[in-house]
N, C-alpha and C. Protein backbone atom coordinates (compact mmCIF):
# COMPACT_ATOMS: atom_id res chain seq x y z
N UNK A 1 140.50 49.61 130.47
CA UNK A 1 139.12 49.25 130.64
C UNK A 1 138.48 48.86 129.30
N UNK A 2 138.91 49.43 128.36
CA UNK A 2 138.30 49.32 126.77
C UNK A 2 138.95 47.77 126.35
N UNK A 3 139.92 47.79 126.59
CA UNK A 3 140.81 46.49 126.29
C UNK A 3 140.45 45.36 127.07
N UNK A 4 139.63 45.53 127.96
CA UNK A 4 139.22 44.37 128.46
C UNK A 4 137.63 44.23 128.44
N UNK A 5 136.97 45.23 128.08
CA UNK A 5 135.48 44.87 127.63
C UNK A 5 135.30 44.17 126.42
N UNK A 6 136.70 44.76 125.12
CA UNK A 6 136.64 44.48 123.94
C UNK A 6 137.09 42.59 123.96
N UNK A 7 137.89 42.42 124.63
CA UNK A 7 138.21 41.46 124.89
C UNK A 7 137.49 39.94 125.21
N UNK A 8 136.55 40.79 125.98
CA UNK A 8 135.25 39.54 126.84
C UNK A 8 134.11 39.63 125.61
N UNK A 9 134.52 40.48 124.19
CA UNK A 9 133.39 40.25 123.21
C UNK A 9 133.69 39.98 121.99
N UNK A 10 135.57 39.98 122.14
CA UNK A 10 135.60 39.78 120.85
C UNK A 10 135.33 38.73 119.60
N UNK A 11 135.23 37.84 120.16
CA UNK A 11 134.59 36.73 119.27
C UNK A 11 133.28 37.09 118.98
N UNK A 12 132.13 37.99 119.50
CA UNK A 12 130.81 38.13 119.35
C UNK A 12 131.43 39.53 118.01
N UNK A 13 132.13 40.44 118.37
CA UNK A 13 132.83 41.32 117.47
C UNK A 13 132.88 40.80 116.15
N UNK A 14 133.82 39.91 116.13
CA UNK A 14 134.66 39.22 114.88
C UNK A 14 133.54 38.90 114.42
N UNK A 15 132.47 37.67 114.64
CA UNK A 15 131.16 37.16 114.20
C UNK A 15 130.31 38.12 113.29
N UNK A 16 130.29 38.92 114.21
CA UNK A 16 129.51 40.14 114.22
C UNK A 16 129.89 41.02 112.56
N UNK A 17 131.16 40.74 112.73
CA UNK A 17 131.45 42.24 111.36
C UNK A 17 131.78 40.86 109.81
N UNK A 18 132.39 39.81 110.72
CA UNK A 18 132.32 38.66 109.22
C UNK A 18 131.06 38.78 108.90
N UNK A 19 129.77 38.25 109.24
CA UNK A 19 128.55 38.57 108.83
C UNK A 19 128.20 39.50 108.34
N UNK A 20 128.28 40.70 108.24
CA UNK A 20 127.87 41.39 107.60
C UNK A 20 128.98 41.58 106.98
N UNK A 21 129.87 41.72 106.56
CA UNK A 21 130.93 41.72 105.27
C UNK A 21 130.86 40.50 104.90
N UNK A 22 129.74 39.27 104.92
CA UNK A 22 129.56 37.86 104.27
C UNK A 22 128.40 38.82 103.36
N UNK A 23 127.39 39.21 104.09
CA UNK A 23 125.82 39.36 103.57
C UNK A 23 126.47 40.53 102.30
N UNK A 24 127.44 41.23 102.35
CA UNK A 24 128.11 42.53 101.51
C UNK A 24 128.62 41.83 100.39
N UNK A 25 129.57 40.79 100.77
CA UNK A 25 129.93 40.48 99.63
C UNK A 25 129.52 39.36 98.76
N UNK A 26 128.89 38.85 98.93
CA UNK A 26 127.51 37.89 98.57
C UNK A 26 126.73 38.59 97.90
N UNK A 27 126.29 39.61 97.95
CA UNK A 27 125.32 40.83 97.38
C UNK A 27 125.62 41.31 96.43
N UNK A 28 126.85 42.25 96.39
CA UNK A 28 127.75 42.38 95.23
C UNK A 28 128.44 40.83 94.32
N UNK A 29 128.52 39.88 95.05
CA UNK A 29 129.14 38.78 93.90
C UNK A 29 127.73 38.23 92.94
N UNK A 30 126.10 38.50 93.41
CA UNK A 30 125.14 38.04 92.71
C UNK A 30 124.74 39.13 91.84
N UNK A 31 125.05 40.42 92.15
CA UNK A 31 125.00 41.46 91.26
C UNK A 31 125.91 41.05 89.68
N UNK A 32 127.22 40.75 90.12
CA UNK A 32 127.84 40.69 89.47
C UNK A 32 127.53 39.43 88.37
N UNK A 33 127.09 38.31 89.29
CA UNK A 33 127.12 37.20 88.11
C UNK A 33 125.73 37.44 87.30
N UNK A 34 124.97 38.21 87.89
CA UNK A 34 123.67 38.32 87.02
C UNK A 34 123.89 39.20 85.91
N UNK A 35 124.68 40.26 86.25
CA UNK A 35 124.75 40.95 85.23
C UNK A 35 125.82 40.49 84.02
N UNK A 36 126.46 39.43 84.27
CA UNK A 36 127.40 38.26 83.28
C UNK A 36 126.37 37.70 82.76
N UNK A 37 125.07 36.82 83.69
CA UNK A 37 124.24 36.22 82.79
C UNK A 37 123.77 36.91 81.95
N UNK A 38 123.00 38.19 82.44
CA UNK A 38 121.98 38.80 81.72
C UNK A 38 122.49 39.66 80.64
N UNK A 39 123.93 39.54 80.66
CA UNK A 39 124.82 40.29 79.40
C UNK A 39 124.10 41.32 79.42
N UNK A 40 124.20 42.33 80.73
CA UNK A 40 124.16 43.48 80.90
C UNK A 40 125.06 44.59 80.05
N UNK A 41 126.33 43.83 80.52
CA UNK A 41 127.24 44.74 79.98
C UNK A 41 127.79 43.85 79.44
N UNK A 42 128.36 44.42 78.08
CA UNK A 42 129.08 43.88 76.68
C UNK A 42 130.84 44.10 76.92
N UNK A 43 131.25 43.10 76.24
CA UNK A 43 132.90 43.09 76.28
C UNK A 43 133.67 43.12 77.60
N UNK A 44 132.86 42.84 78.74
CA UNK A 44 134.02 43.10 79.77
C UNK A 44 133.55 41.97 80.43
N UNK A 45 133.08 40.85 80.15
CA UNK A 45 132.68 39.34 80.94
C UNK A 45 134.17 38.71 81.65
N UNK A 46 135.15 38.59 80.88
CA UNK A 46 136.61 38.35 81.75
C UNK A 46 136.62 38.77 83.03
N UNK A 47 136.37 39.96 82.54
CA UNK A 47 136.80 41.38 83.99
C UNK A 47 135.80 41.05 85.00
N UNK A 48 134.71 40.43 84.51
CA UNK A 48 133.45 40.73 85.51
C UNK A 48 133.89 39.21 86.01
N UNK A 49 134.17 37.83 85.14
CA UNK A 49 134.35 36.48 85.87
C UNK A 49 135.28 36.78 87.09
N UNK A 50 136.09 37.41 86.85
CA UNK A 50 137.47 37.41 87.66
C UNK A 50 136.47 38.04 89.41
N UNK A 51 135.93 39.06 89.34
CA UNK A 51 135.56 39.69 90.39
C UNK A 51 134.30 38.99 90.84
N UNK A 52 133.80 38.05 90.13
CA UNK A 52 132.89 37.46 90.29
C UNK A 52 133.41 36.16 91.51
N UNK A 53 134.19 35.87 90.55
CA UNK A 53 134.88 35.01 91.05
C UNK A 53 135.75 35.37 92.98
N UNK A 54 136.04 35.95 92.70
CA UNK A 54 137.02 37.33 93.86
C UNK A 54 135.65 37.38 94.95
N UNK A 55 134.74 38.08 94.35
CA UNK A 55 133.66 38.22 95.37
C UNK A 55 133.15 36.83 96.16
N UNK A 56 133.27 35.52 95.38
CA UNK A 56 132.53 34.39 96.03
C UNK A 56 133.20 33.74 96.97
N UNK A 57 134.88 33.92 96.45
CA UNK A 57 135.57 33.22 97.32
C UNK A 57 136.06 34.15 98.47
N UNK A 58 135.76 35.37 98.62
CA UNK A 58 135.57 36.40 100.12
C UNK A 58 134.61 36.09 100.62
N UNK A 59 133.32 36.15 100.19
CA UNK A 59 132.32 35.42 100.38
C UNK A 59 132.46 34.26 101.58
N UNK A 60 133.09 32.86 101.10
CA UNK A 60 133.31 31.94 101.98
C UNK A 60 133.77 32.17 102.79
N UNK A 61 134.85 33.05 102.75
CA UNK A 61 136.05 33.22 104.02
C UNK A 61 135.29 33.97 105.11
N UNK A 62 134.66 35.00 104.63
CA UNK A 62 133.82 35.86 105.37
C UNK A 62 133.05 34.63 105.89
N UNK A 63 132.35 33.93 105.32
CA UNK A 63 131.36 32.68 106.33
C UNK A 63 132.05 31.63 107.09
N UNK A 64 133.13 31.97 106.91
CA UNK A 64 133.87 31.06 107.39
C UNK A 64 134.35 31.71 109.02
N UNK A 65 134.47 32.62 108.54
CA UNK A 65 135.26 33.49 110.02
C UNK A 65 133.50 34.14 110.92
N UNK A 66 133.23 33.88 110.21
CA UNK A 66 131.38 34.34 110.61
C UNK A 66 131.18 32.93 111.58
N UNK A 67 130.73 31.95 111.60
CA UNK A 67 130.66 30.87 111.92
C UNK A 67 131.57 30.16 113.09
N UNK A 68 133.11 30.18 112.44
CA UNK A 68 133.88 29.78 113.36
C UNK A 68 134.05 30.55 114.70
N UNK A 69 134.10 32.21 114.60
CA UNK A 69 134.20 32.78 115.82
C UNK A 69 132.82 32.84 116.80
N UNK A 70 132.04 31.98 116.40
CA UNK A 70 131.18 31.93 116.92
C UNK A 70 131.32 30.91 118.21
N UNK A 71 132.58 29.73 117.41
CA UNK A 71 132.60 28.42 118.77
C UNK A 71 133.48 29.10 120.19
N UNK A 72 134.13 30.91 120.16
CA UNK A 72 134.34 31.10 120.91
C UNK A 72 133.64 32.10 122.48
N UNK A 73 132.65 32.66 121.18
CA UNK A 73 131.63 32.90 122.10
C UNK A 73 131.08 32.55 122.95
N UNK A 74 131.29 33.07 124.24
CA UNK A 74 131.00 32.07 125.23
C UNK A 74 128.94 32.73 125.90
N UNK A 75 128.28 33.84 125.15
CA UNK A 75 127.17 33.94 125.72
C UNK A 75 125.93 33.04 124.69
N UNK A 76 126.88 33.04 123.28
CA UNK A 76 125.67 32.01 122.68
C UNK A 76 126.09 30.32 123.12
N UNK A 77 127.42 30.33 123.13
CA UNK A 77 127.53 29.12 123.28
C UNK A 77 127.63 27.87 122.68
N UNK A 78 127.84 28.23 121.64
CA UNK A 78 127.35 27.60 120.32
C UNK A 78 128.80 26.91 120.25
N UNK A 79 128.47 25.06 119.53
CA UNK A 79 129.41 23.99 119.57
C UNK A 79 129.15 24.20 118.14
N UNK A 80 130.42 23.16 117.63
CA UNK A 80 130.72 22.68 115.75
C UNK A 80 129.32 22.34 115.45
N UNK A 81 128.34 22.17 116.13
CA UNK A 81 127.58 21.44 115.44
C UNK A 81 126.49 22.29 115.42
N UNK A 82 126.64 23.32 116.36
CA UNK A 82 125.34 24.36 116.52
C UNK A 82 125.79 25.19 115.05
N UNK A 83 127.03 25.10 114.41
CA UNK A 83 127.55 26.44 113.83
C UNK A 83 127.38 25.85 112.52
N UNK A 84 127.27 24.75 112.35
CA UNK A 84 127.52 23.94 110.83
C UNK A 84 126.32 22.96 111.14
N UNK A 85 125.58 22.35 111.56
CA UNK A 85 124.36 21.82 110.96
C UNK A 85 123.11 22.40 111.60
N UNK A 86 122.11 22.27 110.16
CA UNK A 86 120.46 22.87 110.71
C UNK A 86 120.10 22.09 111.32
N UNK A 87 119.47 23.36 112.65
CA UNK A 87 118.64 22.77 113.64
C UNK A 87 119.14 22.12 115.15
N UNK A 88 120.60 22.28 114.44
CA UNK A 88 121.22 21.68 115.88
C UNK A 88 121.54 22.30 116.89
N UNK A 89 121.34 23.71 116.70
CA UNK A 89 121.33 24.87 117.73
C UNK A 89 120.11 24.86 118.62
N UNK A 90 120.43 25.78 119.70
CA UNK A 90 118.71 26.16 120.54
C UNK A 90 118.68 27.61 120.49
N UNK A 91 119.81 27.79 119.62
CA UNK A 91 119.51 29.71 120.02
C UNK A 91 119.15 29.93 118.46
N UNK A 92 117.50 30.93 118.90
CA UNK A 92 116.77 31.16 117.94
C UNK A 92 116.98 30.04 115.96
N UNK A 93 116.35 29.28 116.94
CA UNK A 93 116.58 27.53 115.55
C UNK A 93 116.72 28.16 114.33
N UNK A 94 115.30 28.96 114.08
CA UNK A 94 114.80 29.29 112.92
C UNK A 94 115.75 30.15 111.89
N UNK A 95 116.00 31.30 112.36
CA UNK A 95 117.16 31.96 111.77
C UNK A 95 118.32 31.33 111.95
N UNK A 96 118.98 30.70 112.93
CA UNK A 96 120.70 30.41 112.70
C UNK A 96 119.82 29.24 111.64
N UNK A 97 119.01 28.31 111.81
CA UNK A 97 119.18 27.19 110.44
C UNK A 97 119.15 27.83 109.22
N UNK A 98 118.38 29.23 108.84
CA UNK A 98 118.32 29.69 107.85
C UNK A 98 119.83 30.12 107.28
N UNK A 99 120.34 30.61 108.35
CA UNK A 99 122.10 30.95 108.15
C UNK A 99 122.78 29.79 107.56
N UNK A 100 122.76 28.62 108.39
CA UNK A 100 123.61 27.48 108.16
C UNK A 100 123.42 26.92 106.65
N UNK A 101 122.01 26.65 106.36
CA UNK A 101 121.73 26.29 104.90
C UNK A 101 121.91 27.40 104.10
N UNK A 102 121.57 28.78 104.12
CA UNK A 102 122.33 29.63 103.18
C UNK A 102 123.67 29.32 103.10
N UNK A 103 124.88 29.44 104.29
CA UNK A 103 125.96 29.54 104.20
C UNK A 103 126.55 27.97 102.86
N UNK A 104 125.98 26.83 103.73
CA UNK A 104 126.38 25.71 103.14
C UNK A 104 126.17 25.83 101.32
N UNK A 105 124.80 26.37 101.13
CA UNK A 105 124.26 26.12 99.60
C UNK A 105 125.82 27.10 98.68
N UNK A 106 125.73 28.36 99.77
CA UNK A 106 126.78 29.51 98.71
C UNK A 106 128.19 28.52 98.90
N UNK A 107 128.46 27.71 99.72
CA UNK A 107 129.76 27.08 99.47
C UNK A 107 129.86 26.27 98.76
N UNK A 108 128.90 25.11 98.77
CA UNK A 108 128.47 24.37 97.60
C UNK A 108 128.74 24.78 96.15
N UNK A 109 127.66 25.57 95.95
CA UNK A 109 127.21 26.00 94.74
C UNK A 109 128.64 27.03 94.48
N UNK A 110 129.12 28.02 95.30
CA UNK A 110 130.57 28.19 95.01
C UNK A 110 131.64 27.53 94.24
N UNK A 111 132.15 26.42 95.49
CA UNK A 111 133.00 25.48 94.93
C UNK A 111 132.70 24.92 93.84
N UNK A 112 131.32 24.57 93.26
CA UNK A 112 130.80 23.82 92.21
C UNK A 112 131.23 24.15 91.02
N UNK A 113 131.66 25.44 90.59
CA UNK A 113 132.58 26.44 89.71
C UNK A 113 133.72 25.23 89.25
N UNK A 114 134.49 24.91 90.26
CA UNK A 114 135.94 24.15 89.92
C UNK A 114 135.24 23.27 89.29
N UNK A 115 134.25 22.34 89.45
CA UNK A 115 133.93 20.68 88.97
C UNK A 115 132.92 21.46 87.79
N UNK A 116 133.01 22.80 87.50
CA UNK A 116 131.65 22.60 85.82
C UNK A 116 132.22 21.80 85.06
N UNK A 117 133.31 21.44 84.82
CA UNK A 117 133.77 20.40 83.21
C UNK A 117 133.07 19.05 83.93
N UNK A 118 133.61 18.24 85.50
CA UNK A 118 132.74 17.23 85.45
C UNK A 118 131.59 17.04 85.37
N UNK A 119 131.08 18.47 86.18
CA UNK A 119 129.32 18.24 86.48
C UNK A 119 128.61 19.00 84.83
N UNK A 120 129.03 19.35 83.83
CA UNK A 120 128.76 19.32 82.28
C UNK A 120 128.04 21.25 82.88
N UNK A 121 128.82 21.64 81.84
CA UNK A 121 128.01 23.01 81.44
C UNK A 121 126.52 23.53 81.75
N UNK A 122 125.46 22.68 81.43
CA UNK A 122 124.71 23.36 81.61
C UNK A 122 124.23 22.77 82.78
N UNK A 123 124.21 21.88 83.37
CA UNK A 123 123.96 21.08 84.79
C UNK A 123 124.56 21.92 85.40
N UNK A 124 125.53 22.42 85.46
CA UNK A 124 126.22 23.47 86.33
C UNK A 124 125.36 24.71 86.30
N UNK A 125 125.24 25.15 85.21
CA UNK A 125 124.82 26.50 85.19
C UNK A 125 123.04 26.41 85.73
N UNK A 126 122.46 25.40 85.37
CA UNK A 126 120.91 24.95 86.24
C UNK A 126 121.12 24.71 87.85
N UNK A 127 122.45 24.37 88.13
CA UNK A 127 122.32 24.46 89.76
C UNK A 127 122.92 25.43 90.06
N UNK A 128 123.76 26.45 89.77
CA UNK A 128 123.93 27.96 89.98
C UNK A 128 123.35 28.70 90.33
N UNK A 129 121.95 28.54 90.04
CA UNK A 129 120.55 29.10 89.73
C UNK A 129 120.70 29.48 91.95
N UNK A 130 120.72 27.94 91.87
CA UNK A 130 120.15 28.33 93.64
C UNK A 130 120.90 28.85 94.33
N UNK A 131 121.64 29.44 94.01
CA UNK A 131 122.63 30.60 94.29
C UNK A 131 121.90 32.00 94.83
N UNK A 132 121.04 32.14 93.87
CA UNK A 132 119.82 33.15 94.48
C UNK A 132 119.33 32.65 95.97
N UNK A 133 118.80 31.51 95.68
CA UNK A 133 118.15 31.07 97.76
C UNK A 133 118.98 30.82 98.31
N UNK A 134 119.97 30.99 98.25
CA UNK A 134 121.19 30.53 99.22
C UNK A 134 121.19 32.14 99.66
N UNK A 135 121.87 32.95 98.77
CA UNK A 135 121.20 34.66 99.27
C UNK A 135 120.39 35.21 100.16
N UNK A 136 119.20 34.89 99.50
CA UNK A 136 118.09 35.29 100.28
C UNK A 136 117.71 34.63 101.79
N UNK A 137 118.41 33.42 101.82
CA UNK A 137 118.58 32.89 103.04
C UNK A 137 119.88 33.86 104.25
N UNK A 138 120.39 33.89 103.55
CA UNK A 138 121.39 34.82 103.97
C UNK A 138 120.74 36.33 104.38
N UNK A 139 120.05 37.12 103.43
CA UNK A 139 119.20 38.23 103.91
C UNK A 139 118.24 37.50 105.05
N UNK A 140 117.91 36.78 105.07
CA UNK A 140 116.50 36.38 106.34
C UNK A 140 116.98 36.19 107.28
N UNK A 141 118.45 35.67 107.28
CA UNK A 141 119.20 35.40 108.95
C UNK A 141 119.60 36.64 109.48
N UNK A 142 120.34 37.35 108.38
CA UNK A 142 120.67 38.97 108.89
C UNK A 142 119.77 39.53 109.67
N UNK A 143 118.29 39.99 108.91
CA UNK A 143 117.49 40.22 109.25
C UNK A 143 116.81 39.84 110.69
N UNK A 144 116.75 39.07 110.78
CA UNK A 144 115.78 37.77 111.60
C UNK A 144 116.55 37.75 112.99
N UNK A 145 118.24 37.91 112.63
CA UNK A 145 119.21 37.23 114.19
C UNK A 145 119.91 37.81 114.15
N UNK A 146 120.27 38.79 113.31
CA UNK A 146 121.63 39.90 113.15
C UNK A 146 121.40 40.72 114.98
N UNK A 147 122.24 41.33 114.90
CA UNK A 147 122.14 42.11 116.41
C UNK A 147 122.13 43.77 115.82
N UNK A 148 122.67 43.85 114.80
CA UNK A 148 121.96 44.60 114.17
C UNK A 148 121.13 45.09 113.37
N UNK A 149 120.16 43.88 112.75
CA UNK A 149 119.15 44.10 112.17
C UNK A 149 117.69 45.35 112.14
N UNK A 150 117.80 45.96 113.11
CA UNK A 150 116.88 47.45 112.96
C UNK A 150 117.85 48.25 112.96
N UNK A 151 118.90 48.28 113.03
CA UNK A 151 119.69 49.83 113.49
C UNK A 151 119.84 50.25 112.05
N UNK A 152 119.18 51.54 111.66
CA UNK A 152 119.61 52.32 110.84
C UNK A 152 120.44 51.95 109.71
N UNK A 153 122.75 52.44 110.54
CA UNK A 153 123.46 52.01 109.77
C UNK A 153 123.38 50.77 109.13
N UNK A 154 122.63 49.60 110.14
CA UNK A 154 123.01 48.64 109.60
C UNK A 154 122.37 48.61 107.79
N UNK A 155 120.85 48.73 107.87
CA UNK A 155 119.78 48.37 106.77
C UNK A 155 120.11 49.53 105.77
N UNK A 156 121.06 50.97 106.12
CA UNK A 156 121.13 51.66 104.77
C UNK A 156 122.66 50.68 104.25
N UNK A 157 123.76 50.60 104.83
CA UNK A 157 125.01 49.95 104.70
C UNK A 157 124.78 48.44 103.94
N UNK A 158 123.43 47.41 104.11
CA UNK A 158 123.06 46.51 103.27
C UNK A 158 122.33 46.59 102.37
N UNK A 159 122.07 47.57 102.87
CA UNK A 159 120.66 47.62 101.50
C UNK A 159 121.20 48.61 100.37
N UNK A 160 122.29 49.38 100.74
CA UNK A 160 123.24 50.26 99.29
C UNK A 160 124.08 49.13 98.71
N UNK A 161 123.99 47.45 99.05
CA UNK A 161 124.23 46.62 98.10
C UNK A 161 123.40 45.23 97.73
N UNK A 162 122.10 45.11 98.62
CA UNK A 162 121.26 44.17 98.28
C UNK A 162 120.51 44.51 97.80
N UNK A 163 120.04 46.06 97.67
CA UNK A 163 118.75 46.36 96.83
C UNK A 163 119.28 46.48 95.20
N UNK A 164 120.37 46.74 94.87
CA UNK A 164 121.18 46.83 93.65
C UNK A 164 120.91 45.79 93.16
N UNK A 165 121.56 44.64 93.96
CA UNK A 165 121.46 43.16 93.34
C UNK A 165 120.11 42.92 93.27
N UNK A 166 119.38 42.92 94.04
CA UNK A 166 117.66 42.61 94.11
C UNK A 166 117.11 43.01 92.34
N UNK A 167 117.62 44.28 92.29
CA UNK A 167 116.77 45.02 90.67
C UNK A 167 117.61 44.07 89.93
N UNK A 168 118.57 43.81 90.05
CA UNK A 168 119.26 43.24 88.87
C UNK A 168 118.73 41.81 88.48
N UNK A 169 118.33 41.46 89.65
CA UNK A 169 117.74 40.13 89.80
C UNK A 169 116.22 39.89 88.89
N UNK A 170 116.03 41.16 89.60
CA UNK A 170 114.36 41.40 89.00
C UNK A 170 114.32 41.96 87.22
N UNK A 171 115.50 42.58 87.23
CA UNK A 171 115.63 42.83 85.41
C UNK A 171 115.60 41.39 84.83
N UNK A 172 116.41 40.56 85.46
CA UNK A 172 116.70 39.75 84.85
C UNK A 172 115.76 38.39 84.65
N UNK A 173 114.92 38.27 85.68
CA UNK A 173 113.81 37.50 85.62
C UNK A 173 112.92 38.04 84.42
N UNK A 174 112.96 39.28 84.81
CA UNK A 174 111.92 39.80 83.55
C UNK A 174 112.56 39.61 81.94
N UNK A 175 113.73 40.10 81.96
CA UNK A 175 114.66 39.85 80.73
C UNK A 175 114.00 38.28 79.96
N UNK A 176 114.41 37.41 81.15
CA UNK A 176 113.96 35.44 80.43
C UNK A 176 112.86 35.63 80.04
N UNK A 177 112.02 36.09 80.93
CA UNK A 177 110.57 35.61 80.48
C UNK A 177 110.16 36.26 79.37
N UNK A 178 110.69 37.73 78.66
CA UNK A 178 110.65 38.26 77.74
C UNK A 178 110.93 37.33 76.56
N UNK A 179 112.19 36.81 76.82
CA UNK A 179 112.79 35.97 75.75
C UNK A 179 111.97 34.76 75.34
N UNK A 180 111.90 33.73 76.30
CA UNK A 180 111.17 32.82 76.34
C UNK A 180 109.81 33.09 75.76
N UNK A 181 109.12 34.12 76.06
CA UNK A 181 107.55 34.50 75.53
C UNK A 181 107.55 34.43 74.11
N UNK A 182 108.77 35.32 73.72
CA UNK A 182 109.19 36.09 72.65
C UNK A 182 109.63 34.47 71.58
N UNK A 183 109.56 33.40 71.74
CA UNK A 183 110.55 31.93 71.04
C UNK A 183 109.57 30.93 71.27
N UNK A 184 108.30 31.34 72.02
CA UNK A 184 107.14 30.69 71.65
C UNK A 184 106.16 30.59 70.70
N UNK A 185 105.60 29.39 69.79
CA UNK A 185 105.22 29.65 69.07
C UNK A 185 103.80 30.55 68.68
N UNK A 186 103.53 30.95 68.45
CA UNK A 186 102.38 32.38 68.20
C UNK A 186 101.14 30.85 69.26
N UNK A 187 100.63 30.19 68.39
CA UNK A 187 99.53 29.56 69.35
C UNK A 187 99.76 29.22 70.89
N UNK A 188 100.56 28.80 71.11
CA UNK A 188 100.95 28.43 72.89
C UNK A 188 100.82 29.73 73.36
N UNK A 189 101.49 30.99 73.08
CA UNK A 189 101.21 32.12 73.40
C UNK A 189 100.04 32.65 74.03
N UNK A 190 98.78 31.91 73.14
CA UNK A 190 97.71 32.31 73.10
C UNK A 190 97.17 31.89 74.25
């Protein structure tokens, strides 16, 4: 009996746990690269690229298996095109488009890693940036269309790794603007 309830859901299952091991490891991989930018921590940037790295490309796979087991779901219903372009869905537009353009930007801006020598150093590292709204798009779909979005486990189990990244985020905004204030000349200041 278990084997055949599990059965008639498992694609909503699979969906179900890629997504939130997408929104997990997305969370922890922006923790990580912020605290590379913000040269949090000294001497171990290798160690941190590598897992940085590790985290983004789970990341995809996780959105990848998030998305795809979705075309087997047969109560949303959802075609290639509901699962991969905004707006082309009818089930709840607003959040799955928020999903789809998060998902797309973190693959983008992912892959974009391999092409920094063509796309030049710091052009790369200025579109990295939206790496953050690609995130937070990602928190608003969870939120917004997750099936577990109020339950308890779900919001302590994300939030013991998005609120981490969130401060780190927020050190680090504050960190620039420190700097930047701090390399202005005394009159502009004023």
């Amino acid at each position: 009996m278990l084997g055949t309830a599990t059965a008639t859901h498992i694609y909503w299952i699979t969906s179900r746990a890629a997504g939130i091991a997408a929104l997990m490891l997305a969370s922890a991989s922006v923790g990580v690269g912020v605290t590379m930018s913000a040269r949090f921590v000294r001497g171990r940037t290798p160690d941190l690229r590598v897992t940085h790295e590790a985290l983004a490309l789970a990341t995809m796979a996780a959105l990848a298996v998030h998305g795809l087991s979705l075309l087997g779901d047969g109560f949303i219903g959802m075609n290639l095109a509901g699962v991969t372009v905004p707006f082309a869905s009818s089930y709840r537009t607003l959040w799955t488009t928020m999903g789809i353009v998060g998902a797309w930007l973190l693959v983008l801006l992912g892959l974009s890693y391999y092409a920094r020598a063509r796309i030049g150093l710091a052009r790369w590292k200025r579109l990295h940036r939206w790496t953050l709204l690609a995130w937070v798009l990602g928190i608003g779909h969870a939120l917004g269309e997750g099936t577990d979005a109020g339950v308890p486990w779900f919001l302590v189990s994300v939030g013991a790794v998005v609120v981490p990244a969130l401060g780190l985020v927020l050190a680090r905004l504050a960190t620039s603007r420190t700097v930047s204030a701090a390399s202005q000349p005394p009159l502009t200041r004023a």
